[in-house]
Protein backbone atom coordinates (compact mmCIF):
# COMPACT_ATOMS: atom_id res chain seq x y z
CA UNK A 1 0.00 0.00 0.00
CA UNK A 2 1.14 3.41 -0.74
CA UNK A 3 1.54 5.54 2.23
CA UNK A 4 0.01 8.72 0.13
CA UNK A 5 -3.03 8.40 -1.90
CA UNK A 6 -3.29 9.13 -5.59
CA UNK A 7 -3.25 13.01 -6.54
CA UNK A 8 -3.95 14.51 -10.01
CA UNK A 9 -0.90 15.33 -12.06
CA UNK A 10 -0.45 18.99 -11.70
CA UNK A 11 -0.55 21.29 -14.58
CA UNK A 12 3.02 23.68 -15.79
CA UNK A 13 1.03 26.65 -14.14
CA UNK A 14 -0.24 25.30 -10.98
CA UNK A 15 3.46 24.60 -10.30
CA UNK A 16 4.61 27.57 -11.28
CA UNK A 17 1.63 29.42 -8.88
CA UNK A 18 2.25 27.41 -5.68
CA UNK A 19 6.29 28.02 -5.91
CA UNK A 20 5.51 31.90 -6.21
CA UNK A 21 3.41 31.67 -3.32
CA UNK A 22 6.74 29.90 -1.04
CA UNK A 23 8.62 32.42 -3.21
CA UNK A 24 7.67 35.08 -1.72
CA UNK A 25 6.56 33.62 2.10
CA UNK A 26 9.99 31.62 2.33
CA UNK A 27 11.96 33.75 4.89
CA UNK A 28 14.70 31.63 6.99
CA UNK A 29 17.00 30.10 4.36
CA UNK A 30 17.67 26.61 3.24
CA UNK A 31 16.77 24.99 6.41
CA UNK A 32 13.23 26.88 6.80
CA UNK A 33 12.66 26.34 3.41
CA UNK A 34 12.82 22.55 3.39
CA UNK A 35 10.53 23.01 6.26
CA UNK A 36 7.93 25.01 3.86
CA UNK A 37 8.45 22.15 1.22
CA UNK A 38 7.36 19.58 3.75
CA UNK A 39 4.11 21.70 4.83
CA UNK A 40 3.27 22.34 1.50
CA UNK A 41 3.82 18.93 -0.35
CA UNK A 42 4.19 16.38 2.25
CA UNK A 43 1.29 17.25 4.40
CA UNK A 44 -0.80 19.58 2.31
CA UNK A 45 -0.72 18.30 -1.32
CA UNK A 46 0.70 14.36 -0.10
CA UNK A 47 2.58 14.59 -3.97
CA UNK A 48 4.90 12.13 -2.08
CA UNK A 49 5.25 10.61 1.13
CA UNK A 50 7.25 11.76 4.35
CA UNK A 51 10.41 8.95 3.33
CA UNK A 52 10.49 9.66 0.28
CA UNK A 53 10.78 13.65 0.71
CA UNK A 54 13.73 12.45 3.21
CA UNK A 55 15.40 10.82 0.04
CA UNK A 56 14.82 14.01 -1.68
CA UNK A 57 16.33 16.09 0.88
CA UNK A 58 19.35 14.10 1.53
CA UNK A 59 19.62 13.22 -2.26
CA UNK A 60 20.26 17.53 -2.62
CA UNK A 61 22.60 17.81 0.24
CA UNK A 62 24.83 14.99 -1.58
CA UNK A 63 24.81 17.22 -4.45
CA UNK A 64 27.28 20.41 -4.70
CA UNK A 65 24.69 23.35 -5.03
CA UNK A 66 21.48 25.15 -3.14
CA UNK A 67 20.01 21.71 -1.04
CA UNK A 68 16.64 23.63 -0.70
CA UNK A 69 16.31 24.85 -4.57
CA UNK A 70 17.06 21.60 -5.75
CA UNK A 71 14.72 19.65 -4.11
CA UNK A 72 12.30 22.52 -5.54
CA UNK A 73 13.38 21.61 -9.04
CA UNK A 74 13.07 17.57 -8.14
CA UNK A 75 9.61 18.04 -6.65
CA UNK A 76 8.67 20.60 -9.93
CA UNK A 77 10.40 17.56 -12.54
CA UNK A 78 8.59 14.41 -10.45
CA UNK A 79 5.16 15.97 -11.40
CA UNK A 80 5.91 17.69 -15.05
CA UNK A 81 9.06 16.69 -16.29
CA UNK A 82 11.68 19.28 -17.58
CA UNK A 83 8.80 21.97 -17.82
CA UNK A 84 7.78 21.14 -14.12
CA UNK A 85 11.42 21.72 -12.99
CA UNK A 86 11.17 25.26 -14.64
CA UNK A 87 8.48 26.46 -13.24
CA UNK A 88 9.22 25.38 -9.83
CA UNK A 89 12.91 27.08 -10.32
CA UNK A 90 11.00 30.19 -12.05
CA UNK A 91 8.19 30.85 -8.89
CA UNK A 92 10.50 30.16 -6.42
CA UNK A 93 13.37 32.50 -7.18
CA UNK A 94 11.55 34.92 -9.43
CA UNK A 95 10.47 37.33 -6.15
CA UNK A 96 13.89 37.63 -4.53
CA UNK A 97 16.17 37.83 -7.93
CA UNK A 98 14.03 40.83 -8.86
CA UNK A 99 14.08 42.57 -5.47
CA UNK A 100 18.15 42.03 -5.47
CA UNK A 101 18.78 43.16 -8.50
CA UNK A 102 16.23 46.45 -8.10
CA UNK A 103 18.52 47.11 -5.51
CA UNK A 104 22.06 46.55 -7.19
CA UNK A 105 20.41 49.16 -9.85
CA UNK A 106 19.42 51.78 -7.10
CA UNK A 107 22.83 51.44 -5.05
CA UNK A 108 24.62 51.87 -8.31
CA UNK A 109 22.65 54.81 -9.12
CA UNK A 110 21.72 56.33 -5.92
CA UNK A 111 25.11 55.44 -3.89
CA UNK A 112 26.67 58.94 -3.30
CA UNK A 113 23.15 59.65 -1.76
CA UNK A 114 22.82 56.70 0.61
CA UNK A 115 23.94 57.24 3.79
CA UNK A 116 27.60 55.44 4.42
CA UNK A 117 26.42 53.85 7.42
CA UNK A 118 23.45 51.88 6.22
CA UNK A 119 25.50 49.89 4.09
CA UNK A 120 28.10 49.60 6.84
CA UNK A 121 25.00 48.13 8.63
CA UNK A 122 24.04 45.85 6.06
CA UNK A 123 27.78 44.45 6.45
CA UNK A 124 27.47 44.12 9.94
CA UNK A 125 24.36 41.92 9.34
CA UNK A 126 26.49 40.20 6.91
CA UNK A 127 29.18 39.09 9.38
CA UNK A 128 26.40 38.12 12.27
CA UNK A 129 24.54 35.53 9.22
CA UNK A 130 27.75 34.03 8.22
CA UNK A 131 28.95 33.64 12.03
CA UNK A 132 25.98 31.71 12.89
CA UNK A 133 25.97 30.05 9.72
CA UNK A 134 29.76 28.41 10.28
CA UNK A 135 28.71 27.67 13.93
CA UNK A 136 25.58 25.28 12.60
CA UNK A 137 27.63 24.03 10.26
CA UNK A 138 30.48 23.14 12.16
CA UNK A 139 28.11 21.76 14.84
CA UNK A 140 26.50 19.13 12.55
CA UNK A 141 29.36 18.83 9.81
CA UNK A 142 32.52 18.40 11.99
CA UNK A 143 31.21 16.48 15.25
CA UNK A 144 34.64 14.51 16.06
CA UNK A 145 38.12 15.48 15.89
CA UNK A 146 39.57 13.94 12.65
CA UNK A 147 36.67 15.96 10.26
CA UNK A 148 37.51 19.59 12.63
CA UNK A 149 41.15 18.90 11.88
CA UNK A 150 40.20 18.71 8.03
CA UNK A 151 37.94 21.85 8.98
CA UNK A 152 41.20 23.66 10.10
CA UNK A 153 43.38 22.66 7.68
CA UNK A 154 41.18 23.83 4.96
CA UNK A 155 40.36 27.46 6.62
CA UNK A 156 44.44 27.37 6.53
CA UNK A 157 45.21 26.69 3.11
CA UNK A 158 41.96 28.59 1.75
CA UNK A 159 43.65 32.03 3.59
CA UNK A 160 46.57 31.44 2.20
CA UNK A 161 45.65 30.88 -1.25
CA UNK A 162 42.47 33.01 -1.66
CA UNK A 163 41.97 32.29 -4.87
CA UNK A 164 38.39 29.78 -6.53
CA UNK A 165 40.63 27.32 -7.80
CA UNK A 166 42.67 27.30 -4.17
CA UNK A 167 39.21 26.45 -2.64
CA UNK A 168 38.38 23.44 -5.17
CA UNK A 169 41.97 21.82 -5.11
CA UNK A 170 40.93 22.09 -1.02
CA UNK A 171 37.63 20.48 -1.95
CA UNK A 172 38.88 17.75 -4.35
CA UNK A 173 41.57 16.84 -1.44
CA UNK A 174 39.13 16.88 1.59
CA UNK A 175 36.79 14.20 -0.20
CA UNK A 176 39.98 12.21 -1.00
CA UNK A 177 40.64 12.46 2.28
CA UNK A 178 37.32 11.62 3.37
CA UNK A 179 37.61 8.24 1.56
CA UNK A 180 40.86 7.32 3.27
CA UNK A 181 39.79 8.31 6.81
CA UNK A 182 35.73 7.38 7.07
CA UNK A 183 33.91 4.44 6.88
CA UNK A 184 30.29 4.93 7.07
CA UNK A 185 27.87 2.01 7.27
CA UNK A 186 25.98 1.75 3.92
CA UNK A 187 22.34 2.15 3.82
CA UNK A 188 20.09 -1.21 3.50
CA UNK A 189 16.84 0.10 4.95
CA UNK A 190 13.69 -0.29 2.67
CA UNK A 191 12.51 2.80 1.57
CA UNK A 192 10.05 4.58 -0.89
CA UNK A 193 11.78 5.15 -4.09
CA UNK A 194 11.71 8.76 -5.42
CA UNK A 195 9.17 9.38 -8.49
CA UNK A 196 11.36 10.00 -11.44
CA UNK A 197 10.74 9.65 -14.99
CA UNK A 198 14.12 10.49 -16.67
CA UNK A 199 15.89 7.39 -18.10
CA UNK A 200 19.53 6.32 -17.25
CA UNK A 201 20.85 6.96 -20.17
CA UNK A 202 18.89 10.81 -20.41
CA UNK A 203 20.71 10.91 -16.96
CA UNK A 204 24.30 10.51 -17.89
CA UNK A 205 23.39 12.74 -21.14
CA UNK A 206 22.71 15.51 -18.66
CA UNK A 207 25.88 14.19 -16.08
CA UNK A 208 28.13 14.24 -18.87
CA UNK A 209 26.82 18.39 -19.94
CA UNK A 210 27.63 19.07 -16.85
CA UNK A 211 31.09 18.20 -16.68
CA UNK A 212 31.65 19.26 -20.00
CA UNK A 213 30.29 22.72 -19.23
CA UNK A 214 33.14 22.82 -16.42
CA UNK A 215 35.94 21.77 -18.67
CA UNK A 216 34.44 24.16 -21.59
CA UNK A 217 33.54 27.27 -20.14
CA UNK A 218 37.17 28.42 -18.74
CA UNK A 219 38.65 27.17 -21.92
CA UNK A 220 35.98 28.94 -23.92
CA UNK A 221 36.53 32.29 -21.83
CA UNK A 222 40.33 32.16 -22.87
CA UNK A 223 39.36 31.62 -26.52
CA UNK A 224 36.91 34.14 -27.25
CA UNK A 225 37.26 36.39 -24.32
CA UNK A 226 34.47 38.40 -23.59
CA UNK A 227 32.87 40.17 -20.46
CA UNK A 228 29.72 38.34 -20.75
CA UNK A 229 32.04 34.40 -21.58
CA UNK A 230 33.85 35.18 -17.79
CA UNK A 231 30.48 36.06 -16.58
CA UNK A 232 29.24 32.57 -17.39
CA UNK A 233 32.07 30.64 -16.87
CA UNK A 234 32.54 32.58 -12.79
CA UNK A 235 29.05 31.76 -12.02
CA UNK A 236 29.05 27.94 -13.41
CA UNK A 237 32.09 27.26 -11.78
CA UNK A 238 30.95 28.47 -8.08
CA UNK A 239 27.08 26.94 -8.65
CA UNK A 240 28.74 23.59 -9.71
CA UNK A 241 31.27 23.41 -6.76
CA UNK A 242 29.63 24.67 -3.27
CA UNK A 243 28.94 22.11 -1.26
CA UNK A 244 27.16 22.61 2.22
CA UNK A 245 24.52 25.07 1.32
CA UNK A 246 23.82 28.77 -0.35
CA UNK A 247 26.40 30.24 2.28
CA UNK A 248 29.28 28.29 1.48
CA UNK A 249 29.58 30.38 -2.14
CA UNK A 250 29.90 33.23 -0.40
CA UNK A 251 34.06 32.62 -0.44
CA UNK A 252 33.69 31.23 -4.35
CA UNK A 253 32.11 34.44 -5.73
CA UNK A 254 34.17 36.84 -3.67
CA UNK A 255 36.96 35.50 -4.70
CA UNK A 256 35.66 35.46 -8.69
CA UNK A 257 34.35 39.19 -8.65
CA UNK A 258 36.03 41.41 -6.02
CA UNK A 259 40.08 40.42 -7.27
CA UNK A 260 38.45 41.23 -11.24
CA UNK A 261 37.28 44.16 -9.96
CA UNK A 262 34.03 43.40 -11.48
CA UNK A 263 32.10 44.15 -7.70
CA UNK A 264 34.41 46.29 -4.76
CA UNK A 265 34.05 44.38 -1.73
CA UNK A 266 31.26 47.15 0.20
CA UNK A 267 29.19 47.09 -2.43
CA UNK A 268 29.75 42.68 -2.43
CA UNK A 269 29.30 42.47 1.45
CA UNK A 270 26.00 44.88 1.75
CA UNK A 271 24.41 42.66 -1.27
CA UNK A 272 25.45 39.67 0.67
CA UNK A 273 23.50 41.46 3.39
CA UNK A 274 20.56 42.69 2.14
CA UNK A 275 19.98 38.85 0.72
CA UNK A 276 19.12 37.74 4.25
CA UNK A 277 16.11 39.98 4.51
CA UNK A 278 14.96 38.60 1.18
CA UNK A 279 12.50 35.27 0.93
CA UNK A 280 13.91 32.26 -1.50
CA UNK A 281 17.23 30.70 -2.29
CA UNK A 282 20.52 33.03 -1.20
CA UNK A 283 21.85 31.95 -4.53
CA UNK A 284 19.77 34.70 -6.11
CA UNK A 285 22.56 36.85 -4.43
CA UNK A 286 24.20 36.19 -8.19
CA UNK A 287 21.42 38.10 -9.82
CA UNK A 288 22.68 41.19 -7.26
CA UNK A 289 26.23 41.02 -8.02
CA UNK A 290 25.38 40.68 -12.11
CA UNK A 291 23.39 44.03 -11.96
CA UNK A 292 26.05 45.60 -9.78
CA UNK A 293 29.12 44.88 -11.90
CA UNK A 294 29.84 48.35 -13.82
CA UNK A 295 31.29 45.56 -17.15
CA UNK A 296 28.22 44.11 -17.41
CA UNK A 297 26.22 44.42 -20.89
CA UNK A 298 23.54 46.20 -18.57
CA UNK A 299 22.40 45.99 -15.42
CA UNK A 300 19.31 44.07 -16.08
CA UNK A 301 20.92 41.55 -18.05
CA UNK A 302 24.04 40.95 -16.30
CA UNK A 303 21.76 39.87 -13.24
CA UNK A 304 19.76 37.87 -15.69
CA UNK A 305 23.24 36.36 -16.92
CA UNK A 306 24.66 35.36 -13.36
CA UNK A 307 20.92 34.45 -12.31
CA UNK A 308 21.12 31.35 -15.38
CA UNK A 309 25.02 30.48 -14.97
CA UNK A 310 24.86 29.54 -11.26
CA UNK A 311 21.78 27.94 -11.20
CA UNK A 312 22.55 25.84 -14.61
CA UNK A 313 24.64 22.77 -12.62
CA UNK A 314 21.74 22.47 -10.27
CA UNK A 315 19.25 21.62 -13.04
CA UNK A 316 21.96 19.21 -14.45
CA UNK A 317 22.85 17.32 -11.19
CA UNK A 318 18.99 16.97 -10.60
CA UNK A 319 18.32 15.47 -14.08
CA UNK A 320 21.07 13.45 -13.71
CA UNK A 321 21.31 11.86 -10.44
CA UNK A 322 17.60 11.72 -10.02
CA UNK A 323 17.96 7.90 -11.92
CA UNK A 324 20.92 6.81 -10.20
CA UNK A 325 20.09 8.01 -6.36
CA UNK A 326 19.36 4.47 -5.77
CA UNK A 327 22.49 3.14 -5.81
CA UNK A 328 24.07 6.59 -4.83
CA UNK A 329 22.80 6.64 -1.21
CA UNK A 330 23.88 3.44 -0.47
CA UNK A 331 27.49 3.61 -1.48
CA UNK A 332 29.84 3.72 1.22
CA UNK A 333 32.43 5.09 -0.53
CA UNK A 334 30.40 8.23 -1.54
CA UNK A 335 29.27 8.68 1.91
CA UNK A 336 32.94 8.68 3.28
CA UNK A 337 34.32 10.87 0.59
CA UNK A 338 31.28 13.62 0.98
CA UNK A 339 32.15 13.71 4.76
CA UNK A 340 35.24 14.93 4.15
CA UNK A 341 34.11 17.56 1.81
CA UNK A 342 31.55 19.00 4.10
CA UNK A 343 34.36 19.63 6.56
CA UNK A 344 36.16 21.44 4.44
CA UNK A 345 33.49 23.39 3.36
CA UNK A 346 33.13 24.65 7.08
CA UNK A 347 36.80 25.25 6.76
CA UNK A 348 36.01 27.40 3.60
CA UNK A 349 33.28 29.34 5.51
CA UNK A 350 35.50 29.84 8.48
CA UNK A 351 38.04 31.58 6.14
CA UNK A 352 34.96 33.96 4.37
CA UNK A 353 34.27 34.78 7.92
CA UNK A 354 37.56 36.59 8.87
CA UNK A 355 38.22 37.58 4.85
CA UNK A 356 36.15 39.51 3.51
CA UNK A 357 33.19 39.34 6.11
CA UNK A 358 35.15 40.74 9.32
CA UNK A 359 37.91 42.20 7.59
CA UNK A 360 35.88 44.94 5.81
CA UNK A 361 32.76 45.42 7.85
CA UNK A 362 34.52 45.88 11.57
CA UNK A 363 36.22 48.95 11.75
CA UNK A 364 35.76 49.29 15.80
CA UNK A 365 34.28 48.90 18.78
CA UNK A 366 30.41 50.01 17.83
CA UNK A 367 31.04 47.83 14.69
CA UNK A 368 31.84 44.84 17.05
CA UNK A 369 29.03 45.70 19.45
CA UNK A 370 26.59 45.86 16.87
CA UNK A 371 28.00 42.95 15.25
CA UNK A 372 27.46 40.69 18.16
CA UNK A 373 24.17 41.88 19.25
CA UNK A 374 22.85 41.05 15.51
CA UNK A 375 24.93 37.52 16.41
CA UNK A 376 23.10 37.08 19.72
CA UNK A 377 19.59 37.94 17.75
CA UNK A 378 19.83 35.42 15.48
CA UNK A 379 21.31 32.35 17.79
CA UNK A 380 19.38 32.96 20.99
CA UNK A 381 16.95 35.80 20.33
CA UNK A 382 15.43 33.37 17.34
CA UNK A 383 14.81 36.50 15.55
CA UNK A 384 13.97 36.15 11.80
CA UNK A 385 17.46 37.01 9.47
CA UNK A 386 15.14 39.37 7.39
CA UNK A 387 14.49 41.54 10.70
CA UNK A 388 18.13 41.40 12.14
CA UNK A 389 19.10 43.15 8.47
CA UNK A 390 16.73 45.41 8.69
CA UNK A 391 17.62 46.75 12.33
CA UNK A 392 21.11 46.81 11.35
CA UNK A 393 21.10 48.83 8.42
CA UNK A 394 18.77 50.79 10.90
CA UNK A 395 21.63 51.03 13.22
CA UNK A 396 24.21 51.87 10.96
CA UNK A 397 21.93 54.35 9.44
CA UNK A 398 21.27 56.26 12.24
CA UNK A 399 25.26 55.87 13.48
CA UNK A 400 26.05 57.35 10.05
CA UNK A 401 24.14 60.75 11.07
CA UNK A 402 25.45 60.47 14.65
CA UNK A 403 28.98 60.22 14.14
C-alpha cells in the first residue's frame, strides 16, 4: 500500500503558482525552506510521502549546489518533467532575484546619496549571518576530531591561497581524504523510491553536460574572451562546486568578482546582506552582483546572466542523479568521501568569515558591538534574518548621522 493516496498530475502553471506563493513567504533560508516544502507537499498536497521527501532532501545535500532549490526543481520535474522543474525554479526565485537586483540598480545609481552607514550596517548583518551560519555548520558537519582537523586545515590553506581554484583543489583533497579516513555504514533500509521519470541513459546525457560545461567554459573564456564568456564561466564554476549550502559560495564568488574588480568588496558584502532579509534561495545573491558589476552588458541583463550560470549545474545534477540516487545513497564510498568535503566546506566558511566578512565590515568597537548583538539575535533571540538586516542597516543608518 502506498503511504500517500493518488493526486492529479499537476498542470506547468499550478506549479509555477504554488512556488511563487513559497517564493515570496519563504523567509529563513535553506533549512526553513525545506521546512515550507514539507508543509506544502508532504502534508498539504501528499505529492509524495514523508520517506520519500527524506530521500529528496538528503539526495540535494549529496549534491554540490542550493540543497533547498534543488529539491524545488526535483519536486517541480517528479510531477511535469523538464517543464515542471522550470516552473518550480522560475516561482520560487523569481520574487527575490528581482528585489536584489532592483537594488544593485538603485545602489549603483543612488550610492553617493545613501547614507555610508546603512551599508556599513548591512555588512554588519552580513558578518552576524555568516557567524551563525559556520557555527551550525560546524556543529552538525565536523562532530569529532579527525573531520575539525580537516575543517582547520582547509580554513588554513583557503587564507593562504584566496583564490576559486585554491578552494576546489581544497575540496577535491578533503573528499579524498574523506575516503581514506571514514567508513560509514551503507544504507540497507527499505525505503520509498523517489518518483522519477528520466531514463539512465537521459541521466548521464545531462551528467556528462555538466562536466563538459566545467571543462568548456574556462577554456571557452580564454578563446573568445568576452565580459559576458567570464560572466558565465565565474558563475558555473561556483554553482557547480559549493557544497554545504547557499552560504558556502559566499568565499567562491568573492573571490571570482572582487580580485576582477568586477564588484568592490562594500558594495559585495551589503548585497550579501541585504539577501538575508529577502525570501527564496541566497543563490539569487548572483542576480545582485550581475546588476552591480559596472562591465556588465547592462544591469538588467548581467543579473539575468549570473541568475542562469549559477543555477545551470543544479538543473543538471537533478536530471542526472535523479535515476541513479538508488544506488548513490547506499554507497559507502560516496558517503565517506562527501564527509570529508563538508568539513572542508566549514573550513572554507571559516576563512569567508575573517576575509572579507570581518575584515571589511569591523572597523571598531560600535562595529563589534553591533556585530554581536545582531549575532546574539539570530542564535538565541530566534529572531527572523530578514528583521536582524533590517535593524542593522537601521543602526548603521542612524550611526552614520550620529557620528
Amino acid at each position: 500500500m502506498p503511504d500517500t493516496p493518488a493526486q492529479p498530475t499537476p498542470s506547468t502553471f499550478s506549479i509555477f503558482r504554488i512556488f511563487l506563493a513559497l517564493g515570496l513567504t519563504s523567509f529563513g533560508g535553506p533549512v526553513a525552506h525545506l521546512g515550507y516544502f514539507r508543509n506544502e507537499f508532504v502534508t498539504r498536497r501528499q505529492w509524495l510521502s514523508e520517506r520519500s521527501y527524506a530521500d529528496l532532501v538528503a539526495l540535494c545535500q549529496f549534491l554540490p549546489g542550493p540543497a533547498s532549490s534543488q529539491v524545488g526543481l526535483a519536486l517541480g520535474m517528479s510531477q511535469a518533467g523538464y517543464r515542471g522543474a522550470a516552473a518550480a525554479w522560475l516561482g520560487f526565485t523569481l520574487p527575490s532575484a528581482l528585489v536584489l537586483m532592483a537594488l544593485a540598480v538603485g545602489i549603483a545609481g543612488f550610492g553617493q546619496q545613501l547614507n555610508a552607514g546603512l551599508l556599513s550596517g548591512l555588512k554588519i548583518a552580513a558578518v552576524a549571518v555568516v557567524a551563525q551560519a559556520v557555527w551550525g555548520m560546524a556543529r552538525n558537519l565536523c562532530p569529532d576530531t579527525p573531520r575539525v582537523t580537516l575543517m582547520t586545515i582547509a580554513t588554513c590553506l583557503v587564507l593562504a591561497s584566496p583564490s576559486a581554484w585554491g578552494q576546489v583543489v581544497v575540496i577535491l583533497v578533503a573528499g579524498l581524504t574523506g575516503l581514506w579516513l571514514f567508513k560509514p555504514a551503507a544504507d540497507n533500509e527499505n525505503h520509498d523510491v523517489i518518483p522519477v521519470t528520466i531514463s539512465r541513459r537521459v541521466g548521464v546525457f545531462w551528467l556528462l553536460m555538466f562536466f563538459a560545461l566545467l571543462i568548456a567554459l574556462p577554456l571557452l573564456a580564454t578563446v573568445w574572451p568576452s565580459q559576458g564568456m567570464a560572466m558565465v564561466d565565474a558563475f558555473y564554476r561556483a554553482g557547480s562546486l559549493v557544497f554545504g549550502g547557499g552560504h558556502v559560495v559566499l568565499p567562491l564568488l568573492q573571490a571570482e568578482v572582487v580580485p576582477t574588480g568586477w564588484v568592490d568588496n562594500d558594495m559585495f558584502l551589503a548585497g550579501y546582506g541585504a539577501a538575508q532579509a529577502v525570501p527564496g534561495p541566497l543563490f539569487t545573491f548572483a542576480a545582485f552582483l550581475g546588476s552591480a558589476m559596472n562591465q556588465a552588458p547592462t544591469a538588467w541583463l548581467g543579473g539575468l546572466i549570473c541568475l542562469l550560470a549559477i543555477f545551470a549545474p543544479s538543473f543538471l545534477l537533478i536530471a542526472g542523479a535523479l535515476p541513479f540516487w538508488e544506488q548513490l545513497r547506499r554507497n559507502s564510498r560516496m558517503q565517506a568521501a562527501l564527509m570529508g568535503v563538508n568539513a572542508a566546506v566549514v573550513g572554507l566558511l571559516l576563512a569567508a568569515l575573517y576575509d572579507p566578512v570581518w575584515t571589511s565590515a569591523i572597523t571598531d568597537s560600535l562595529d563589534f558591538a553591533l556585530a554581536v548583538l545582531a549575532l546574539v539575535a539570530l542564535t538565541f533571540w530566534r529572531l527572523p534574518s530578514w528583521l536582524v538586516v533590517l535593524l542593522c542597516a537601521v543602526a548603521g543608518w542612524v550611526s552614520g548621522l550620529l557620528f
